[in-house]
C-alpha atoms as a PDB file:
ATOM      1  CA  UNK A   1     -32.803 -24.558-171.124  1.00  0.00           C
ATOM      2  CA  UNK A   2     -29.266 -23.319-170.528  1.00  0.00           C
ATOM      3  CA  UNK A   3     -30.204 -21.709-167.202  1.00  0.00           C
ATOM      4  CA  UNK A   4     -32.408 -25.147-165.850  1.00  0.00           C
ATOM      5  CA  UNK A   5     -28.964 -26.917-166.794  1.00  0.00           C
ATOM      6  CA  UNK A   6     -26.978 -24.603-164.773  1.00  0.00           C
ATOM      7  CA  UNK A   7     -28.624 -24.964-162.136  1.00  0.00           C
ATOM      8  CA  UNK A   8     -28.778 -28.444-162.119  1.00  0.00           C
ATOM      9  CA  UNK A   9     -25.127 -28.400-162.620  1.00  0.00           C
ATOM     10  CA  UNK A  10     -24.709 -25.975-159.564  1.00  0.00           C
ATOM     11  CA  UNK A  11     -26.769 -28.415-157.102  1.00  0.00           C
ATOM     12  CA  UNK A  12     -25.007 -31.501-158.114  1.00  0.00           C
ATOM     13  CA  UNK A  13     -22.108 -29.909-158.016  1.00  0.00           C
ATOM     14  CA  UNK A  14     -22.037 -28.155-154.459  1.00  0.00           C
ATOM     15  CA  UNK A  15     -23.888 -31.142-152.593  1.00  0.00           C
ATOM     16  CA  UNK A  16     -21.549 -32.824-150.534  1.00  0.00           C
ATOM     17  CA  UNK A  17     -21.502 -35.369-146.852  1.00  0.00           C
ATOM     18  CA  UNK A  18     -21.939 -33.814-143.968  1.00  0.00           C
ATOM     19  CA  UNK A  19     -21.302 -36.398-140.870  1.00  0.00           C
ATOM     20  CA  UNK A  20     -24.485 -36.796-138.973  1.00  0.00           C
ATOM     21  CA  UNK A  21     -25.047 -34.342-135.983  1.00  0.00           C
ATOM     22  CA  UNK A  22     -21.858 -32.590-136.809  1.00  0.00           C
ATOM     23  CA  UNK A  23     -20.824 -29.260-134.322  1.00  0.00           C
ATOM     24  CA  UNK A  24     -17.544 -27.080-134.637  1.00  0.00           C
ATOM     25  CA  UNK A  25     -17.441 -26.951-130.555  1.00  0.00           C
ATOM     26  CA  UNK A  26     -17.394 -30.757-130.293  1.00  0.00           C
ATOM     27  CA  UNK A  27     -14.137 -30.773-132.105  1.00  0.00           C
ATOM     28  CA  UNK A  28     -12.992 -28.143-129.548  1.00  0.00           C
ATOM     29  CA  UNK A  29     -13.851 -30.261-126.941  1.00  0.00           C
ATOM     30  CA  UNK A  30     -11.855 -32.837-127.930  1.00  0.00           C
ATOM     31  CA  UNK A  31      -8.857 -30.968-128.813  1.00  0.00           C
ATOM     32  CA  UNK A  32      -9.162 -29.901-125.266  1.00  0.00           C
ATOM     33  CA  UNK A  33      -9.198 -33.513-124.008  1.00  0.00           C
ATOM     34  CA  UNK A  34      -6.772 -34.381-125.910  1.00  0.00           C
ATOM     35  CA  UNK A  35      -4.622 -31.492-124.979  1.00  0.00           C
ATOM     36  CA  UNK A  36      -5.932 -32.389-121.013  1.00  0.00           C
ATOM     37  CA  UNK A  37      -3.962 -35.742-122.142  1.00  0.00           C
ATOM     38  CA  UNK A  38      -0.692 -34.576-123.049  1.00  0.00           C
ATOM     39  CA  UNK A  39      -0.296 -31.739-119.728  1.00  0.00           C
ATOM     40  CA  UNK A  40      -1.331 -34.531-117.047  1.00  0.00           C
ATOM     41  CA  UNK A  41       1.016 -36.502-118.526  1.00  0.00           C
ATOM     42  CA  UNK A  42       3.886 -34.394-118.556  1.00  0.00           C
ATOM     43  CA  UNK A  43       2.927 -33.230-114.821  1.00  0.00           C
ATOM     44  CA  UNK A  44       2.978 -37.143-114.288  1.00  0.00           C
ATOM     45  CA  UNK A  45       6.804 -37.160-115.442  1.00  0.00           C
ATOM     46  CA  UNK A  46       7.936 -34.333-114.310  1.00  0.00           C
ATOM     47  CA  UNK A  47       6.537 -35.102-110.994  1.00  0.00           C
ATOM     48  CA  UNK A  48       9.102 -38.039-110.702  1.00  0.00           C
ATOM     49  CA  UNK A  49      11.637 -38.085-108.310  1.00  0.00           C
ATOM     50  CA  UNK A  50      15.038 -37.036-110.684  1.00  0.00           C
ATOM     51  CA  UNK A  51      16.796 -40.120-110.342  1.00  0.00           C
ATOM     52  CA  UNK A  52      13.115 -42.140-111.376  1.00  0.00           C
ATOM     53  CA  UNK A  53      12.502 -40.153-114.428  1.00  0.00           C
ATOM     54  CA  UNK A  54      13.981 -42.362-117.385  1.00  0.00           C
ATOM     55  CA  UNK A  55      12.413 -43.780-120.920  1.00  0.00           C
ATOM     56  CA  UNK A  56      10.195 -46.259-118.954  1.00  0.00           C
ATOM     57  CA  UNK A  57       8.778 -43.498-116.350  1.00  0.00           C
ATOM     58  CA  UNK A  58       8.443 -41.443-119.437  1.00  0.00           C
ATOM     59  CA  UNK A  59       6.332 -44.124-121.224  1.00  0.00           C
ATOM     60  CA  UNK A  60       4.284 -44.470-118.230  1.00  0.00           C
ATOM     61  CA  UNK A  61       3.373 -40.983-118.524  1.00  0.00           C
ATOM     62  CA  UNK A  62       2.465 -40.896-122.193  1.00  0.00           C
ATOM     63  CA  UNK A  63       0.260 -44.527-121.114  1.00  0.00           C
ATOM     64  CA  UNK A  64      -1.716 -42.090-118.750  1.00  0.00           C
ATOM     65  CA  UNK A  65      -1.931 -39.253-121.670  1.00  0.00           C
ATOM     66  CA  UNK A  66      -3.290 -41.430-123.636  1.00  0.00           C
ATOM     67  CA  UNK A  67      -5.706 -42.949-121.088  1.00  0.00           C
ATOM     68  CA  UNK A  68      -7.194 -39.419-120.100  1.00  0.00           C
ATOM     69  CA  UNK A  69      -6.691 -38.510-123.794  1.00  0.00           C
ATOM     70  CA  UNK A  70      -8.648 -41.019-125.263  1.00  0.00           C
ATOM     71  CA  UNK A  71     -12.533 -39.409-124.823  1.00  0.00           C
ATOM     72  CA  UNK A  72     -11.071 -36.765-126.670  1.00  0.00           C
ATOM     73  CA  UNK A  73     -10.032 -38.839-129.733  1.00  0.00           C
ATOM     74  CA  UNK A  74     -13.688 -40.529-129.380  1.00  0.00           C
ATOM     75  CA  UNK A  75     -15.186 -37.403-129.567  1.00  0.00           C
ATOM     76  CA  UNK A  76     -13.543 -36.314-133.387  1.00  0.00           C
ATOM     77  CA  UNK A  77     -14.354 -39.383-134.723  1.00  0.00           C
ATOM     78  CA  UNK A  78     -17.934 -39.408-133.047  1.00  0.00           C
ATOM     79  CA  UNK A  79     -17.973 -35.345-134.412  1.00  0.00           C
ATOM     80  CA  UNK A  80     -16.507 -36.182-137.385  1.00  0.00           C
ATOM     81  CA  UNK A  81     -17.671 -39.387-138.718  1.00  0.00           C
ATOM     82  CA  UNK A  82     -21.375 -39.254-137.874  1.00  0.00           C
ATOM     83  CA  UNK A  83     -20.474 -42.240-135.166  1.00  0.00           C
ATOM     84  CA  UNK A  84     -22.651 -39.789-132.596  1.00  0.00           C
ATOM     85  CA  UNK A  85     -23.542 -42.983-130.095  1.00  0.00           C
ATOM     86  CA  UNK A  86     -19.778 -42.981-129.236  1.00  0.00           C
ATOM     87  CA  UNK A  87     -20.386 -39.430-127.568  1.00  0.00           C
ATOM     88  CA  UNK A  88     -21.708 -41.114-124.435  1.00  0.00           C
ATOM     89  CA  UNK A  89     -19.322 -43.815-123.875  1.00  0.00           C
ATOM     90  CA  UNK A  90     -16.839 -40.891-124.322  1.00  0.00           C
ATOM     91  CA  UNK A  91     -18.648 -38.530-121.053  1.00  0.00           C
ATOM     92  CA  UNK A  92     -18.961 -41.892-118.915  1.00  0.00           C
ATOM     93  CA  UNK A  93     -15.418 -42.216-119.151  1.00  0.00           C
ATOM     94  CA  UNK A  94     -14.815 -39.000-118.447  1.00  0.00           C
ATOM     95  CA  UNK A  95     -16.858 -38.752-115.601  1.00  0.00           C
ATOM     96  CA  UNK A  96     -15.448 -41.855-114.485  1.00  0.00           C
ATOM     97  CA  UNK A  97     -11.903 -40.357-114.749  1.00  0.00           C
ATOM     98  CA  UNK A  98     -12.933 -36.821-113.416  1.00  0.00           C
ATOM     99  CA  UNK A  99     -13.277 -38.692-109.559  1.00  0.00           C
ATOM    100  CA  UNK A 100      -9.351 -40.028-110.341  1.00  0.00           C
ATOM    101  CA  UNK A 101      -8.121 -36.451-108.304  1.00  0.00           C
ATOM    102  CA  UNK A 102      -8.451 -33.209-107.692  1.00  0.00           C
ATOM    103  CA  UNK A 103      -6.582 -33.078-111.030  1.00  0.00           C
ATOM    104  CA  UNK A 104      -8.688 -34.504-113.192  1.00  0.00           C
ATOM    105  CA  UNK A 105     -12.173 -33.738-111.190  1.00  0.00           C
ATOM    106  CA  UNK A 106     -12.152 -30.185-114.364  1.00  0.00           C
ATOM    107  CA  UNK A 107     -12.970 -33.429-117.037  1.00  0.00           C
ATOM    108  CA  UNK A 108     -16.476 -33.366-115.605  1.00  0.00           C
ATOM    109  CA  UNK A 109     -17.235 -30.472-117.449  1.00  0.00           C
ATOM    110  CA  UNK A 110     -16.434 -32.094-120.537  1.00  0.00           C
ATOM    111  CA  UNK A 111     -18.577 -34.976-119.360  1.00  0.00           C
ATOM    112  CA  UNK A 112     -21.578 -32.777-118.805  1.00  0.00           C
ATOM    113  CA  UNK A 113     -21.263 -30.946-122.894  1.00  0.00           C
ATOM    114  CA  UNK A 114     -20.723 -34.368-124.281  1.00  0.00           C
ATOM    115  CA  UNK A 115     -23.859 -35.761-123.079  1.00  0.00           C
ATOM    116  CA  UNK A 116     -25.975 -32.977-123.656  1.00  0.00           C
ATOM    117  CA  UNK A 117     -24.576 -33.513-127.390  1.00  0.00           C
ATOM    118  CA  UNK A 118     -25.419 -36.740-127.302  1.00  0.00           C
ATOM    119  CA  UNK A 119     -28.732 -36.124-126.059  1.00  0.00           C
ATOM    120  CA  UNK A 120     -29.674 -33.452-128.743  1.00  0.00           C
ATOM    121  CA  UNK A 121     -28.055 -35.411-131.638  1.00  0.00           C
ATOM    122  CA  UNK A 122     -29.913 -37.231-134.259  1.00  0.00           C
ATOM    123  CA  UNK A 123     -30.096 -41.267-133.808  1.00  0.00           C
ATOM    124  CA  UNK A 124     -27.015 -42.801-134.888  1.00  0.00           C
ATOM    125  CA  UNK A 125     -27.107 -46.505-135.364  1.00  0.00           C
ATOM    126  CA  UNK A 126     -29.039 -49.170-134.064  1.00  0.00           C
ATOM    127  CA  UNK A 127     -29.780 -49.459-130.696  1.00  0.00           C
ATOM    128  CA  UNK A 128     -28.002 -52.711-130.360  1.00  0.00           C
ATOM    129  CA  UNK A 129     -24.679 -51.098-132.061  1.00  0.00           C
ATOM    130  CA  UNK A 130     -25.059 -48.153-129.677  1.00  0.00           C
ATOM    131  CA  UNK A 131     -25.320 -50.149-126.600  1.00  0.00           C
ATOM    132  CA  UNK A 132     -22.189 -52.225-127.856  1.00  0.00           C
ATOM    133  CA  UNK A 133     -19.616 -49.567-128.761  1.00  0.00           C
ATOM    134  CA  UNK A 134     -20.673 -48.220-125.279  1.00  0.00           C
ATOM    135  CA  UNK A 135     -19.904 -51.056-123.447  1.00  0.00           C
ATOM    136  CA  UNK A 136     -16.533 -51.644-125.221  1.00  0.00           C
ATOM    137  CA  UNK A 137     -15.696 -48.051-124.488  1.00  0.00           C
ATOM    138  CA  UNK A 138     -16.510 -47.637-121.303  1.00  0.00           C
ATOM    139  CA  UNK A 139     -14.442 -51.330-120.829  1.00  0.00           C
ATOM    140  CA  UNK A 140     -11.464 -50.846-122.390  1.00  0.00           C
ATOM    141  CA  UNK A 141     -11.401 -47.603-120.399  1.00  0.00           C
ATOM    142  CA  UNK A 142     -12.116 -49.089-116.973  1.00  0.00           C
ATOM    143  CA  UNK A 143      -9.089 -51.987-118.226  1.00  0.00           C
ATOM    144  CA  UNK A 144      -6.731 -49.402-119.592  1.00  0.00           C
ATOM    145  CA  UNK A 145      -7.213 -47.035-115.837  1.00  0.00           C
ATOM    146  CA  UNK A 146      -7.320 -51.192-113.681  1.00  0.00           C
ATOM    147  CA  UNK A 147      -3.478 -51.637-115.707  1.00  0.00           C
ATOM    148  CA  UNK A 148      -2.610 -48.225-114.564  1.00  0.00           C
ATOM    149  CA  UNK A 149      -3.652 -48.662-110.928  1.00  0.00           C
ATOM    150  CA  UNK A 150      -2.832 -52.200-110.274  1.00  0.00           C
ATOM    151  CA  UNK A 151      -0.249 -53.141-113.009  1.00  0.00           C
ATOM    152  CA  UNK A 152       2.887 -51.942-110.549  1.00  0.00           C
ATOM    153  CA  UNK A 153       5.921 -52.806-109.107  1.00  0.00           C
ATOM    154  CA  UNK A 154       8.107 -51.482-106.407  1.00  0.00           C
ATOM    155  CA  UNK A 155      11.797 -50.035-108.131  1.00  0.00           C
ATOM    156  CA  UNK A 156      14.738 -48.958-106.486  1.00  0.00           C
ATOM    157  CA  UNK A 157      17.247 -45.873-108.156  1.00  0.00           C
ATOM    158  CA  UNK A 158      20.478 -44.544-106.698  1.00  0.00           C
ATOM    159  CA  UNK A 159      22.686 -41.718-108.313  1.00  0.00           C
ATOM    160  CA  UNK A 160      25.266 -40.436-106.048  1.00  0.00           C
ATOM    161  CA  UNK A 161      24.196 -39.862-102.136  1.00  0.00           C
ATOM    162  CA  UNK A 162      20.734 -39.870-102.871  1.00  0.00           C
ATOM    163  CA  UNK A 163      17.838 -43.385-103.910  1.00  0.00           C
ATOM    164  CA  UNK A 164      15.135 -42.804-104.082  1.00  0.00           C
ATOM    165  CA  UNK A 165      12.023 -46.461-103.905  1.00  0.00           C
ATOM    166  CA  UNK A 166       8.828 -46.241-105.228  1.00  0.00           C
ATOM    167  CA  UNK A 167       5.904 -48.997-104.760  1.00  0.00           C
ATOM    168  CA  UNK A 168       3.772 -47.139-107.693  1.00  0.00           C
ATOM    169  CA  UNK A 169       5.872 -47.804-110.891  1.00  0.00           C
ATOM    170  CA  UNK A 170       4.681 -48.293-114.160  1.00  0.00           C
ATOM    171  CA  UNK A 171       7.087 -51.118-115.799  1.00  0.00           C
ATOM    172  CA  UNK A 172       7.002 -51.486-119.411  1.00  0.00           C
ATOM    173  CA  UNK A 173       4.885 -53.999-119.914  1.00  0.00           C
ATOM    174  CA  UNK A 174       1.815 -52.715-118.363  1.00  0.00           C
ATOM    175  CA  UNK A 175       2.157 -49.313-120.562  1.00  0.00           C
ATOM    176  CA  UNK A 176       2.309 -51.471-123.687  1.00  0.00           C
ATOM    177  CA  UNK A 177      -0.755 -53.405-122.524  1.00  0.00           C
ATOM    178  CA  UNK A 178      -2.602 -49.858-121.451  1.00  0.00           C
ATOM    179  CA  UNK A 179      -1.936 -48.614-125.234  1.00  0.00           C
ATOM    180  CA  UNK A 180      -2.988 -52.597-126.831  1.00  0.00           C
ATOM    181  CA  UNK A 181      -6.184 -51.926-125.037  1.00  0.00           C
ATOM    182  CA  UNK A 182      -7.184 -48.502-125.707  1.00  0.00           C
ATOM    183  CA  UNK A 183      -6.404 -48.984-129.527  1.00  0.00           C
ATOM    184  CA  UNK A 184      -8.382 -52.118-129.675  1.00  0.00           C
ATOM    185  CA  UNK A 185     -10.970 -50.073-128.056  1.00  0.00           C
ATOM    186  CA  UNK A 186     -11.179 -47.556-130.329  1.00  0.00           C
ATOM    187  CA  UNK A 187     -11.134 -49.683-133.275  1.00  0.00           C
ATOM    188  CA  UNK A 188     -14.007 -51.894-132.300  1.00  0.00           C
ATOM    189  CA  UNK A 189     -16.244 -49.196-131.183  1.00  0.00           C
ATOM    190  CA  UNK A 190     -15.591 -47.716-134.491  1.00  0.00           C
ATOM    191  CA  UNK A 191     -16.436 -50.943-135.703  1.00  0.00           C
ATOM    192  CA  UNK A 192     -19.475 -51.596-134.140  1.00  0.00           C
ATOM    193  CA  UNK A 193     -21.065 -47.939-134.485  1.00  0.00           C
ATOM    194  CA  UNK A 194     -20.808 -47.303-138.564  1.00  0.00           C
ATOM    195  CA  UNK A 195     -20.219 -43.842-139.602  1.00  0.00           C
ATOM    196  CA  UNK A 196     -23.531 -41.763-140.868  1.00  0.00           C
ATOM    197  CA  UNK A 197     -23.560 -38.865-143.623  1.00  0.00           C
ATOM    198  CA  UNK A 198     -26.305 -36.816-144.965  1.00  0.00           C
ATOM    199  CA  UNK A 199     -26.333 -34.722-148.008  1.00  0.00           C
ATOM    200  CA  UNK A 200     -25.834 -31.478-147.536  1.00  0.00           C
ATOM    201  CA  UNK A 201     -26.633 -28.543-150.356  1.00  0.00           C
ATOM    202  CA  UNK A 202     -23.757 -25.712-150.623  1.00  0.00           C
ATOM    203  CA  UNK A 203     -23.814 -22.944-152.615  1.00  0.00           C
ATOM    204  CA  UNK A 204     -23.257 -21.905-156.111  1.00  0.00           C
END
């Protein structure tokens, strides 16, 4: 009696979540995005003339981090929330930011694992929820990189002998909207794809 208890006790005891379609090198990948993110930015600001790099140039940067970064994020909360339908929306925008420059033409690589993932994961939600936190991803993506491209201004500096005019800046405002629209992204693809667990049995 003592032993059926204990082992009971042991199953109950070491069964735990596991997010749905969970992999350890999906949470690399998007580490690497992420860290993808952060370098293009700072190659974006330090790629400013001297006199042009200031708090706003510097914003504009991080806005373009973020932008590239944000398939990355997708893909831990895809990876580690069960949300696995968000993996595709995640390698459309990357392939979709891959054709940006030679820079970024690497993220297609990232693209390619991501939808293989997808393809060999376990259906997430409904189809309906799938198709919409797609859309809104791939969206707010295409709005975030339009601000980017579009949302400039032409801006003028001068220290000492030497100005320097650009046509491409970033002002404030458009970096503010870029990081409003990824976030809302995020949250309502999150929203619209709901997490999936499954129990998982550990060991005594």
């Amino acid at each position: 009696m003592t032993d059926e208890h204990s082992a009971v006790t042991c199953s109950t005891a070491t069964t735990r979540l596991r997010p749905v379609g969970h992999a350890r090198w999906v949470d690399a990948v998007g580490l690497l995005l992420i860290l993808a993110g952060v370098g293009l930015g700072i190659i974006r600001f330090l790629g400013e003339d001297p006199v042009a790099r200031n708090p706003e140039s510097g914003t504009a940067a991080v806005a373009l981090g973020v932008l590239v970064a944000t398939p990355g994020i997708l893909c831990l909360i895809a990876n580690r929330t069960g949300r696995t339908p968000l993996l595709l929306p995640a390698a459309i925008v990357l392939a979709l930011l891959s054709t940006l420059s030679p820079a970024t033409l690497p993220l297609i690589i990232g693209a390619v694992a991501l939808a293989w993932r997808w393809v060999r994961s376990p259906p997430g939600a409904s189809r309906w929820r799938s198709a919409a936190g797609a859309a809104l991803v791939v969206a707010g993506a295409i709005g975030a990189a339009a601000l980017l491209l579009f949302g400039t201004t032409t801006r003028s500096f001068v220290a000492g002998n030497h100005a320097d005019t650009t046509t491409g800046w970033i002002p404030w405002s458009t970096s503010i909207a870029v990081f409003t629209v990824l976030a809302v992204t995020i949250v309502a693809a999150c929203a619209a794809v709901p997490p999936r667990s499954v129990l998982s049995p550990g060991r005594c």
